[in-house]
N, C-alpha and C. Protein backbone atom coordinates (compact mmCIF):
# COMPACT_ATOMS: atom_id res chain seq x y z
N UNK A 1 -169.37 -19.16 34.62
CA UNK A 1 -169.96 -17.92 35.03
C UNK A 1 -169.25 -17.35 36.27
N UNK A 2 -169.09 -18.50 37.10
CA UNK A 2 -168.36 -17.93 38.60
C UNK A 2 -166.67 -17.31 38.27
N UNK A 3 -166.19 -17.84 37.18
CA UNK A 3 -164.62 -17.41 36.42
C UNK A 3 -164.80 -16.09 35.93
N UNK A 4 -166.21 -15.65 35.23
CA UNK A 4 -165.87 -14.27 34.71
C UNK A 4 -166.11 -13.35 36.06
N UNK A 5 -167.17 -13.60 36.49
CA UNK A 5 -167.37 -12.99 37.90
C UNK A 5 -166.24 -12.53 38.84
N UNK A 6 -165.23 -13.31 39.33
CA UNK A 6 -164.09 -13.21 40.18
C UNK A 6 -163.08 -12.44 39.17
N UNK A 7 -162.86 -12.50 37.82
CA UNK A 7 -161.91 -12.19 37.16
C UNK A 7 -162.59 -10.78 37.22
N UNK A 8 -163.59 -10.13 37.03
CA UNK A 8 -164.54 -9.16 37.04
C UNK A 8 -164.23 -8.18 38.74
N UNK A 9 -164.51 -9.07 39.66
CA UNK A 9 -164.22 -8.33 40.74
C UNK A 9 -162.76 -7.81 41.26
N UNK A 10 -162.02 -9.38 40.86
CA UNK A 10 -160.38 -8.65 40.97
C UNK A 10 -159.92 -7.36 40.28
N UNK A 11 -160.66 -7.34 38.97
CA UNK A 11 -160.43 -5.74 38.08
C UNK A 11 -160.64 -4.59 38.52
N UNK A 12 -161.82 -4.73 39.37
CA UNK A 12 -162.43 -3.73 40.23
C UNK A 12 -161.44 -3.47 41.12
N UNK A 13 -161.60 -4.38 41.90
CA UNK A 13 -160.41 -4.30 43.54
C UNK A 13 -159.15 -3.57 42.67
N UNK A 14 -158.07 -4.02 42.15
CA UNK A 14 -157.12 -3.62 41.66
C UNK A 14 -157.37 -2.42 40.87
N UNK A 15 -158.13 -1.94 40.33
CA UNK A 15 -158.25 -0.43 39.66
C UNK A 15 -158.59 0.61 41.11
N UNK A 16 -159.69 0.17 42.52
CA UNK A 16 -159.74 0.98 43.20
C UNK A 16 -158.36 1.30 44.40
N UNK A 17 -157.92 -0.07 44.51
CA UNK A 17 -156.65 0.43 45.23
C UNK A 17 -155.39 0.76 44.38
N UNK A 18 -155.41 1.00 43.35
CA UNK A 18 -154.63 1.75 42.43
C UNK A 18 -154.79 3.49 42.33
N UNK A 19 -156.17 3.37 42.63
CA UNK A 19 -156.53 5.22 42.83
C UNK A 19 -156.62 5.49 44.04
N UNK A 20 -156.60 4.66 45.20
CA UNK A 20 -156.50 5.12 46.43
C UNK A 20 -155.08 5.60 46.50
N UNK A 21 -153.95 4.33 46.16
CA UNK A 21 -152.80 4.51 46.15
C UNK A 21 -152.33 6.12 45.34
N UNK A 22 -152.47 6.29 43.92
CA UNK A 22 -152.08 7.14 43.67
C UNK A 22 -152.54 8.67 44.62
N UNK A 23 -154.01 8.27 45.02
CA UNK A 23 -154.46 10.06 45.35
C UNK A 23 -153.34 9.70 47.37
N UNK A 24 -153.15 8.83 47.62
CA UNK A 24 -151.75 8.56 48.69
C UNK A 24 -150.79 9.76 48.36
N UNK A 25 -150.41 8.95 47.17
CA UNK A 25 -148.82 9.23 47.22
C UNK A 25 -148.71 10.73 46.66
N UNK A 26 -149.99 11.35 45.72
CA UNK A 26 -149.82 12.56 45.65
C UNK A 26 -149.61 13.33 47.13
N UNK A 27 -150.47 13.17 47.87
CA UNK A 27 -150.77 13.78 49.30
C UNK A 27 -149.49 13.78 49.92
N UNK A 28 -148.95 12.78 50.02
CA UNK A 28 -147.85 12.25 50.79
C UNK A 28 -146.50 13.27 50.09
N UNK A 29 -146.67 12.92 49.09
CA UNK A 29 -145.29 13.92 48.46
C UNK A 29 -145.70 15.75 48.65
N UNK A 30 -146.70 15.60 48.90
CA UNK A 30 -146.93 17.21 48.33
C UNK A 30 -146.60 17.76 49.87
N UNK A 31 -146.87 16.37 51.02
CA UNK A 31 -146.41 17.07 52.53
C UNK A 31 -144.88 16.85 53.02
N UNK A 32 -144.30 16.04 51.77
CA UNK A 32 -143.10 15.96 52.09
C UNK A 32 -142.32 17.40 51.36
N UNK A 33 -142.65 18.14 50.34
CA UNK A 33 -142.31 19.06 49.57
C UNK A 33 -142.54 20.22 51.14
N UNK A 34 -143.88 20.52 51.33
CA UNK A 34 -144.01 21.21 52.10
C UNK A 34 -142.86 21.71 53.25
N UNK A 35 -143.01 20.16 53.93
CA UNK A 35 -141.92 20.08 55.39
C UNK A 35 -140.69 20.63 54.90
N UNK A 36 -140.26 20.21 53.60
CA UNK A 36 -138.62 20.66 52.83
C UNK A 36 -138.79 22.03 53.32
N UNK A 37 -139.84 22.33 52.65
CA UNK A 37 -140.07 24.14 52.31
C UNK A 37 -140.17 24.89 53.98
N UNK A 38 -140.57 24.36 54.96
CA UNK A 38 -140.86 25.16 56.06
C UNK A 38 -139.60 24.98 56.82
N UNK A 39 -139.02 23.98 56.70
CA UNK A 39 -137.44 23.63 57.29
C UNK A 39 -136.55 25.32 56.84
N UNK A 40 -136.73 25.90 55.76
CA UNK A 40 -136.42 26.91 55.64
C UNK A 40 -136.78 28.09 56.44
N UNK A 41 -138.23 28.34 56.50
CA UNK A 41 -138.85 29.24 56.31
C UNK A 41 -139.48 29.26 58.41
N UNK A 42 -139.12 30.26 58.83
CA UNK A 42 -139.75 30.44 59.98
C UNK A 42 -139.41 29.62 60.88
N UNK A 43 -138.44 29.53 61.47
CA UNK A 43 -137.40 29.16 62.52
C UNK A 43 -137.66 29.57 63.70
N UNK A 44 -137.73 29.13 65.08
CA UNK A 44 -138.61 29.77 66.08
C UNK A 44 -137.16 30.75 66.59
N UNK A 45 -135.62 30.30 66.33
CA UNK A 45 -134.48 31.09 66.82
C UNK A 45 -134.51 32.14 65.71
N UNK A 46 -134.91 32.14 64.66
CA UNK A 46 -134.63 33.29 63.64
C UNK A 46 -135.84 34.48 63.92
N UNK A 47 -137.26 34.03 64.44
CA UNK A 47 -138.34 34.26 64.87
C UNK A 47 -137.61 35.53 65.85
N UNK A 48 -137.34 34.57 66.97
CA UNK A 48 -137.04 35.49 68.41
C UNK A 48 -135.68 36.31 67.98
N UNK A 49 -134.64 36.40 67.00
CA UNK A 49 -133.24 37.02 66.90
C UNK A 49 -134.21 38.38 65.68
N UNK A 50 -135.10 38.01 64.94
CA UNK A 50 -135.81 38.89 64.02
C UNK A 50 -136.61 39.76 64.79
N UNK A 51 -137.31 39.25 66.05
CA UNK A 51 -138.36 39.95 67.48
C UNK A 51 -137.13 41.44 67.70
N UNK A 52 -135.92 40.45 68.21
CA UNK A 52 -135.68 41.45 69.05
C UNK A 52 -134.42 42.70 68.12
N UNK A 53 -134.46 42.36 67.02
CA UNK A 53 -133.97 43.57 65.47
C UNK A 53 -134.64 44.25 65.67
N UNK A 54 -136.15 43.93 65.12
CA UNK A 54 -137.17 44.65 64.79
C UNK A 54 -137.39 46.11 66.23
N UNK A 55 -137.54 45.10 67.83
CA UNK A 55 -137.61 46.53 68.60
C UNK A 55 -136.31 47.41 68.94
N UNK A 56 -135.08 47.04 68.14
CA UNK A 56 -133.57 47.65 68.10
C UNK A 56 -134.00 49.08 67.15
N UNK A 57 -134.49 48.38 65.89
CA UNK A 57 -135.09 49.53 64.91
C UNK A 57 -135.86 50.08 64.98
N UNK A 58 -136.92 49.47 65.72
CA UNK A 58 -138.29 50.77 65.84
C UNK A 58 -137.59 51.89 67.15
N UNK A 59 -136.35 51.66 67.58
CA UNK A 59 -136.05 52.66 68.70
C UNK A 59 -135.22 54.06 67.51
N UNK A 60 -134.73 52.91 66.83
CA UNK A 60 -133.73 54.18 65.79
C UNK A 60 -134.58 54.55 64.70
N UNK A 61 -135.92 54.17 64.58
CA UNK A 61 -136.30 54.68 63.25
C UNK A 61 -136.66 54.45 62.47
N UNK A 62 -137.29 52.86 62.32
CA UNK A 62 -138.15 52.12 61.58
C UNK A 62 -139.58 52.28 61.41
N UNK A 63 -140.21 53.10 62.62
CA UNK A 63 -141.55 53.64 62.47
C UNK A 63 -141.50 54.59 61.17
N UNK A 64 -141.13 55.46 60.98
CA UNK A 64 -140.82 56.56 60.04
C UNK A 64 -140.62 56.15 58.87
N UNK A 65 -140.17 55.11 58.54
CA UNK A 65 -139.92 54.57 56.86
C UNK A 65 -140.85 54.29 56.38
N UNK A 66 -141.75 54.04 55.09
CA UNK A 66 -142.35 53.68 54.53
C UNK A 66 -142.39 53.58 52.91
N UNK A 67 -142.42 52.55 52.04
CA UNK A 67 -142.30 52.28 50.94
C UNK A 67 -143.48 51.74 49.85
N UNK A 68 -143.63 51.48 48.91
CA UNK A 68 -144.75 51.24 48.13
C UNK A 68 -144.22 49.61 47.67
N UNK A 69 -143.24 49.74 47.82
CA UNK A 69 -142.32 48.48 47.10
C UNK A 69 -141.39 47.96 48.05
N UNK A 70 -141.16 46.44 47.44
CA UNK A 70 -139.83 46.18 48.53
C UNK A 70 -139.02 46.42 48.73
N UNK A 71 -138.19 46.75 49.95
CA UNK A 71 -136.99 47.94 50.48
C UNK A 71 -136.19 47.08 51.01
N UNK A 72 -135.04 46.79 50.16
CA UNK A 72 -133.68 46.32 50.88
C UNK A 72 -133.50 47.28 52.10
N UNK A 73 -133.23 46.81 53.04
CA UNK A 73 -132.88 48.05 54.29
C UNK A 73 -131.19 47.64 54.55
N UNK A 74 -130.43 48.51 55.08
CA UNK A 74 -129.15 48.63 55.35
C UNK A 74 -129.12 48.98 56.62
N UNK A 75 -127.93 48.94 57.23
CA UNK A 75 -127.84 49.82 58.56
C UNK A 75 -127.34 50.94 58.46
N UNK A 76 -126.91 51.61 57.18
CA UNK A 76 -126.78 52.84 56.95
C UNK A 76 -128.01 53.62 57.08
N UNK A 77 -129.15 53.01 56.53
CA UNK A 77 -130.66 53.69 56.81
C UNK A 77 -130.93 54.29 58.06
N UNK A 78 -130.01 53.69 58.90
CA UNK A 78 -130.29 54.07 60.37
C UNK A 78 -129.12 54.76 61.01
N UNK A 79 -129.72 55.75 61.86
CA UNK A 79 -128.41 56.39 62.14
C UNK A 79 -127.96 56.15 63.92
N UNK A 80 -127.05 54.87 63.58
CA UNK A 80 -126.80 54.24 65.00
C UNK A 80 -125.08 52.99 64.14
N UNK A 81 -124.68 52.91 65.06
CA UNK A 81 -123.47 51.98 64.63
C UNK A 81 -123.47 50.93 65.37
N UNK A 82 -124.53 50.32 66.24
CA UNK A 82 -124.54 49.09 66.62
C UNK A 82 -125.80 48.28 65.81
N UNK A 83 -126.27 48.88 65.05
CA UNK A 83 -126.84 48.03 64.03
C UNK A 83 -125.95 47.19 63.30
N UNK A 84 -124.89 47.04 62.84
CA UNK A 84 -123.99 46.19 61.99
C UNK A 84 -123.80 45.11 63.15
N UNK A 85 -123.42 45.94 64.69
CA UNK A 85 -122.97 44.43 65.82
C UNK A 85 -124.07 43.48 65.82
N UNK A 86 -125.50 44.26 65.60
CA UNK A 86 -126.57 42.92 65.88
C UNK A 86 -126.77 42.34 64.78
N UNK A 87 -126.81 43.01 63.49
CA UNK A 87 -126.44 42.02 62.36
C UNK A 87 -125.67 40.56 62.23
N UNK A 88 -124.78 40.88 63.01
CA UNK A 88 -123.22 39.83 62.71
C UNK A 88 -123.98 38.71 63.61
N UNK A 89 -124.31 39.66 64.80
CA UNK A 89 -124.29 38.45 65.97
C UNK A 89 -125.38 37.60 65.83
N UNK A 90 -126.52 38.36 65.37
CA UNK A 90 -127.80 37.26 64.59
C UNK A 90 -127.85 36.86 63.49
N UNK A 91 -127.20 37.01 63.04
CA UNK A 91 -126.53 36.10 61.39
C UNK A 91 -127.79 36.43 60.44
N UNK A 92 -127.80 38.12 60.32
CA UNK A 92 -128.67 38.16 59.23
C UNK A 92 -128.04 38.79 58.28
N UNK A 93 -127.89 38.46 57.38
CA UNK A 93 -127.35 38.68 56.15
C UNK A 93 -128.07 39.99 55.71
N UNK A 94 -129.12 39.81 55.24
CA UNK A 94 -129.95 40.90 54.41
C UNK A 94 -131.70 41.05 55.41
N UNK A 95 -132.04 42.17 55.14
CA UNK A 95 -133.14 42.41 55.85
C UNK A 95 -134.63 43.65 54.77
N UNK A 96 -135.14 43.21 55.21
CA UNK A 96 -136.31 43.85 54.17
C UNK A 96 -137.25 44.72 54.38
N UNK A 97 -138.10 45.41 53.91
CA UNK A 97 -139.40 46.48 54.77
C UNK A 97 -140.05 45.79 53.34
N UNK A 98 -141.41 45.02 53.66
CA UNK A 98 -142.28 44.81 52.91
C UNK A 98 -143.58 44.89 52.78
N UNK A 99 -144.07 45.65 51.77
CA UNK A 99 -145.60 46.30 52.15
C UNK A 99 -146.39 44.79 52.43
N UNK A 100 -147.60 45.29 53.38
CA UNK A 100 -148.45 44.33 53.18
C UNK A 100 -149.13 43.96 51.79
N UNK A 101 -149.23 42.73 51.47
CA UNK A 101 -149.79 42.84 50.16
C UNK A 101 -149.32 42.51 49.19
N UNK A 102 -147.73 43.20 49.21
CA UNK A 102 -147.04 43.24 47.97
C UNK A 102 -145.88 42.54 47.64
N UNK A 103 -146.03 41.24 47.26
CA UNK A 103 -144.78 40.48 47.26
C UNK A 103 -144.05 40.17 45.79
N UNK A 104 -144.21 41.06 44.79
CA UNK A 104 -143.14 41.55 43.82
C UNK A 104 -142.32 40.47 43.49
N UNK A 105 -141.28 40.59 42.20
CA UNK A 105 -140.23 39.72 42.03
C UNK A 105 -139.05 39.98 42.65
N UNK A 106 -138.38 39.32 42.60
CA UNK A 106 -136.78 39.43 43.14
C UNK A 106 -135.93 38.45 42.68
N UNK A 107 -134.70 39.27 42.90
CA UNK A 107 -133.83 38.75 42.08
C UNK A 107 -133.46 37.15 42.69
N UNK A 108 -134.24 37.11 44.00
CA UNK A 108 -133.76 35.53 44.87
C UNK A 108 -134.81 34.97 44.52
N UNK A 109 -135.16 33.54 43.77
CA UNK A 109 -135.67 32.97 44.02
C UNK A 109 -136.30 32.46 44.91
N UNK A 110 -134.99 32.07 46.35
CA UNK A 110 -135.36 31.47 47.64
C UNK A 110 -136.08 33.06 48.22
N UNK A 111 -136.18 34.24 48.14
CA UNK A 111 -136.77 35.29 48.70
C UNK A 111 -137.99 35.19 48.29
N UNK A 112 -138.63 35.16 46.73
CA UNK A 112 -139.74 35.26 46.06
C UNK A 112 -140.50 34.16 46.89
N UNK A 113 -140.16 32.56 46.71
CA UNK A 113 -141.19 31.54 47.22
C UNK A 113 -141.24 31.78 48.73
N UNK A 114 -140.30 32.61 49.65
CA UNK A 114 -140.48 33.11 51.04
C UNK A 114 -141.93 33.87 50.51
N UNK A 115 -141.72 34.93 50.12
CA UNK A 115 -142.78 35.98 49.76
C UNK A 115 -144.20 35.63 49.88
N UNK A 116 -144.16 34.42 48.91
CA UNK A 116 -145.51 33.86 48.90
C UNK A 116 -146.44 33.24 49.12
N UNK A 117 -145.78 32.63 50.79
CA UNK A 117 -146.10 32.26 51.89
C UNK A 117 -146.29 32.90 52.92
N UNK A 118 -145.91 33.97 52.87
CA UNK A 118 -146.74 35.26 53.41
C UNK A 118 -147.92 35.30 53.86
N UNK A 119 -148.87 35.32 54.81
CA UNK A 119 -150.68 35.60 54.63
C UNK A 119 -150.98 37.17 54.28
N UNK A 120 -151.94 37.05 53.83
CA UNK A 120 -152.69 38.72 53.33
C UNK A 120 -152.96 39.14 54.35
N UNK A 121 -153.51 38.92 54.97
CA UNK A 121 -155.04 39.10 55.82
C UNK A 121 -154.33 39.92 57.28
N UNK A 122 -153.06 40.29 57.79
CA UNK A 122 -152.57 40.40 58.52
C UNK A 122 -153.16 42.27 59.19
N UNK A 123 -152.74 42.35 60.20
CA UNK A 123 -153.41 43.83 60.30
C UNK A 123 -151.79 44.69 60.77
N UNK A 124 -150.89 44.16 59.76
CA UNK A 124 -149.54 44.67 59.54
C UNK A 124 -149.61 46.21 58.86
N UNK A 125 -148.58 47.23 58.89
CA UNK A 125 -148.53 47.61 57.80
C UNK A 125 -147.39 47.09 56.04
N UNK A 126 -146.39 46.62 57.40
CA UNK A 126 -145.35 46.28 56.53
C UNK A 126 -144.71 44.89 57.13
N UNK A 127 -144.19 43.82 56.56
CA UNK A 127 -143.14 42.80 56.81
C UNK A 127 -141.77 43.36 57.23
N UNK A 128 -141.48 42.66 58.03
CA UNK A 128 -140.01 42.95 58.02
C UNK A 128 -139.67 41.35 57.98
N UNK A 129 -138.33 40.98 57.02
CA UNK A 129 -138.20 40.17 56.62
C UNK A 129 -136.84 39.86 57.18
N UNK A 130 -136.18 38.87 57.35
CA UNK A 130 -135.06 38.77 57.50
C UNK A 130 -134.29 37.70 56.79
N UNK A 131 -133.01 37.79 56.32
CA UNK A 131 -132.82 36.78 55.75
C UNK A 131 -131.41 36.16 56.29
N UNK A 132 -131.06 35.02 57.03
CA UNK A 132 -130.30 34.45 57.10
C UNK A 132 -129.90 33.26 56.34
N UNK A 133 -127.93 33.13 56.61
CA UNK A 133 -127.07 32.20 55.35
C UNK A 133 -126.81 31.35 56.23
N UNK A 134 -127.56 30.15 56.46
CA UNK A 134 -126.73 29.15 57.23
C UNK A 134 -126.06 27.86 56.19
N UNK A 135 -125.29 27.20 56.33
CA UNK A 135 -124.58 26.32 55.48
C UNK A 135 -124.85 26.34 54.00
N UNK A 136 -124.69 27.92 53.71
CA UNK A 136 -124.51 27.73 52.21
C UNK A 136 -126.14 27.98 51.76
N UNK A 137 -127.28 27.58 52.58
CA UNK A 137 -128.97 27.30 52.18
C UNK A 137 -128.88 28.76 53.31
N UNK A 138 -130.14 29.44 52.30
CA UNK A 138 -131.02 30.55 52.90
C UNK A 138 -132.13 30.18 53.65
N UNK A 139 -132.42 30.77 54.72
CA UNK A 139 -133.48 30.87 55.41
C UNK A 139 -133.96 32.34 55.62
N UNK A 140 -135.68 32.56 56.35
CA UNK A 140 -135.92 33.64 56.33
C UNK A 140 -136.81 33.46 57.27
N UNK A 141 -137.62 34.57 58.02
CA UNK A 141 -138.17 35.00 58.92
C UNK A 141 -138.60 36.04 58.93
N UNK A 142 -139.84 36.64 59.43
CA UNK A 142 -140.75 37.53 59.17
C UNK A 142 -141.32 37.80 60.37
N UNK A 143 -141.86 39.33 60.82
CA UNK A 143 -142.50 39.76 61.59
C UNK A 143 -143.19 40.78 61.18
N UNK A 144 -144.84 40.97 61.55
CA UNK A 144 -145.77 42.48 61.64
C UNK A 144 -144.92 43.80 62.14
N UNK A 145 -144.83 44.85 61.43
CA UNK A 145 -144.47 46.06 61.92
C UNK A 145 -145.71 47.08 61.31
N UNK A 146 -146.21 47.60 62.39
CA UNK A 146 -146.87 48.75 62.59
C UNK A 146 -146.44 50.16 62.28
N UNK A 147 -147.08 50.87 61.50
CA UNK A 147 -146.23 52.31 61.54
C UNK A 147 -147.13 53.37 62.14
N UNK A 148 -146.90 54.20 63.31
CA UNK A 148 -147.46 55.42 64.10
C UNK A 148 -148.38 55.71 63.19
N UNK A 149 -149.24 57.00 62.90
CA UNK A 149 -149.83 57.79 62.10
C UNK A 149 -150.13 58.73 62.95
């Protein structure tokens, strides 16, 4: 009787630290996926080089734009020729005007899963997005822009 008993409890023990373990290692991987993903995404130097774009453009003219959809922006949009120097020198490749709200497809993958880490809830009108190429891997960065009325 005492043989089925112990053979009985070991089954137990071993089935519950088998589901502790697994609901582990889900957790564990899903924060290791995460960390991958934020290593990209929101850089405190891409942060402050995206800060100080953003008040370069609201001097030339970024208040005034507005879109329904996402807006590749250029520095042709703007009518100033040291927009391309701060481009180079903050290593942003491509830059964006994005409604609140609206995070659409695109042709980047690495842009779209940026997108959708986004929060709603912001009292933005629009994203401004930035996208830098460092070793070959994209990164991106985002700031609230307000538009006058």
């Amino acid at each position: 009787m005492k043989k089925g008993f112990a053979l009985l409890e070991t089954i137990i023990v071993i089935t519950f630290v088998s589901v502790s373990l697994l609901l582990l290692y889900g957790t564990f991987t899903s924060l290791v996926q995460n960390s991958k993903r934020n290593i990209l995404y929101d850089d405190v130097s891409h942060i402050y080089q995206l800060y100080y774009f953003k008040e370069y453009l609201e001097m030339v003219g970024l208040n005034e734009m507005s879109t329904k959809e996402i807006r590749l922006l250029s520095c042709d949009d703007f009518s100033t020729s040291s927009c391309s120097t701060l481009t180079e020198e903050f290593g942003i490749t491509q830059f964006y005007l994005v409604p609140m709200g609206n995070r659409g497809e695109q042709e980047n993958d690495a842009m779209y899963s940026y997108l959708s880490t986004l929060p709603h809830d912001q009292d933005y009108d629009y994203w401004l997005v930035g996208e830098f190429l460092e070793e070959d891997t994209y990164h991106f960065a985002s700031i609230g822009v307000m538009h006058d009325e």
